[in-house]
Protein backbone atom coordinates (compact mmCIF):
# COMPACT_ATOMS: atom_id res chain seq x y z
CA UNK A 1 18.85 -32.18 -3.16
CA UNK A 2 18.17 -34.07 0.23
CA UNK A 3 15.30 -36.22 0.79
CA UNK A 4 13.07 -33.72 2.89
CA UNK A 5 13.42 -30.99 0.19
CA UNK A 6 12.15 -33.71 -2.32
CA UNK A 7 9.55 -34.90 -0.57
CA UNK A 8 8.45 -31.14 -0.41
CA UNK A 9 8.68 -31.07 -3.33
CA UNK A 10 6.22 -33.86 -3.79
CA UNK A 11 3.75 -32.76 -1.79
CA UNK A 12 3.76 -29.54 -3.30
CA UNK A 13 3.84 -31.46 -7.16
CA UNK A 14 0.12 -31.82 -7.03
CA UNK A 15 -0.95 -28.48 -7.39
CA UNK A 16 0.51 -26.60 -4.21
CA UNK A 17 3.80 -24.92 -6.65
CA UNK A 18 1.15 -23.57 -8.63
CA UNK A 19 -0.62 -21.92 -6.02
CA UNK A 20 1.82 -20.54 -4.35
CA UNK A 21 3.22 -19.06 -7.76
CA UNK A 22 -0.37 -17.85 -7.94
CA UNK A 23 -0.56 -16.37 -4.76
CA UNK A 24 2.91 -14.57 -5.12
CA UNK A 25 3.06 -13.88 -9.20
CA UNK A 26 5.97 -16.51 -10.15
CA UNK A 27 6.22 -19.40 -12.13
CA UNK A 28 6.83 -23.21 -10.85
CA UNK A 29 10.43 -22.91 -11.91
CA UNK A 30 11.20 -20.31 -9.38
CA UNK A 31 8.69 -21.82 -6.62
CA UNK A 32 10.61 -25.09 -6.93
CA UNK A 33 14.14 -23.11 -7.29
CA UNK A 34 13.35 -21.17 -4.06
CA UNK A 35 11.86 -23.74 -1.79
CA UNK A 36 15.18 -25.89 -2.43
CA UNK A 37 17.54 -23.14 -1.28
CA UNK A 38 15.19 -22.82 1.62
CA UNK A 39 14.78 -26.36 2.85
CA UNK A 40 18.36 -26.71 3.87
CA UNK A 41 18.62 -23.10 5.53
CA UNK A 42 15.54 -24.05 7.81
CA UNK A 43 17.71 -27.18 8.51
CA UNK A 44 20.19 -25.63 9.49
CA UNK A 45 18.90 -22.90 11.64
CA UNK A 46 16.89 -25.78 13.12
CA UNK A 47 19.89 -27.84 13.90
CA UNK A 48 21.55 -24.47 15.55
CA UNK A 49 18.62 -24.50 17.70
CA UNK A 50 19.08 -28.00 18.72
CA UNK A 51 21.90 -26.74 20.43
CA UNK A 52 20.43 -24.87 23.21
CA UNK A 53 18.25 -27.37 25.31
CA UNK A 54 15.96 -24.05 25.97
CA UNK A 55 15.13 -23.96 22.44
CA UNK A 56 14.65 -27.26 22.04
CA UNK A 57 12.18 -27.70 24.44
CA UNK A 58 10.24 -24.92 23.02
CA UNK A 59 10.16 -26.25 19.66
CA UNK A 60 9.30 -29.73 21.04
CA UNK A 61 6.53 -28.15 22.66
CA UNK A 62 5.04 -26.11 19.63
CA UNK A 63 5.50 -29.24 17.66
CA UNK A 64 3.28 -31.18 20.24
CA UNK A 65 0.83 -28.74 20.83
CA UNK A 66 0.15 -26.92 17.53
CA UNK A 67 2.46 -28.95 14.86
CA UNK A 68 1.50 -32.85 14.84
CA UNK A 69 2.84 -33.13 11.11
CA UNK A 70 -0.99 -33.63 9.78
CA UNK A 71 0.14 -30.91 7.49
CA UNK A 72 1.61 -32.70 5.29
CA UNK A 73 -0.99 -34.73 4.81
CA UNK A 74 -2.58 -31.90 2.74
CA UNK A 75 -0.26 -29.01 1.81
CA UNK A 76 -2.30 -28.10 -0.89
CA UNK A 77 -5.07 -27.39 1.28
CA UNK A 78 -3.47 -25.16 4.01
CA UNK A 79 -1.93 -23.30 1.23
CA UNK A 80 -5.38 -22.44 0.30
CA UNK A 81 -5.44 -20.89 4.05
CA UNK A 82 -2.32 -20.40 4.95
CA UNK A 83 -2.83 -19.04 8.41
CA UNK A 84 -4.12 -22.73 9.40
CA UNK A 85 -1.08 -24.18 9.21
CA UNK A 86 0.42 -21.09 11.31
CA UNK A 87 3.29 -20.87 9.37
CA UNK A 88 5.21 -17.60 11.01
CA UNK A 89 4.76 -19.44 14.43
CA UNK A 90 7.03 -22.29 13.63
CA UNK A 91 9.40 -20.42 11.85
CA UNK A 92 9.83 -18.29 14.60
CA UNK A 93 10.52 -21.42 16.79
CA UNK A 94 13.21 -22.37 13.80
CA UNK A 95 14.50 -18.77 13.06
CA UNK A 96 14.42 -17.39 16.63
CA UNK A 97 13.20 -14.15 17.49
């Protein structure tokens, strides 16, 4: 497992795999099982966007504008209210349209 997936992970340790599993009707196990198959596709399709400068700069820009990382600071917390953290709207910078 690579670092960012465990420190994911660790965030999430304190109460945020358990709400998710709430939220969604499954146990830690598969929360945990799930998110580190995940982490390295986002990586990937991240890395793929790196690619194309156009992309790039559009993630750059969503990371500066909407994104500065405070997130992390209390995962728990957005998961609470997930559309805070405006989830769909970075993974559609990662993912593409």
């Amino acid at each position: 497992m690579d670092s960012l997936t465990q420190e994911l992970l660790k965030a999430l340790s304190e109460g945020g795999l358990s709400q998710i599993g709430d939220q969604i009707g499954v146990d830690e196990a598969t929360i945990t099982s799930t998110l580190s198959a995940a982490a390295p596709m986002l990586l990937s399709a991240l890395a793929k966007n790196a690619a194309h400068p156009e992309r790039v700069d559009a993630l750059h820009q969503a990371l500066g504008n909407d994104h500065d990382g405070t997130i992390l600071n209390d995962v728990a917390g957005f998961l609470g209210d997930p559309q805070a953290a405006n989830g769909s709207g970075i993974l559609g910078h990662v993912l593409g349209d």
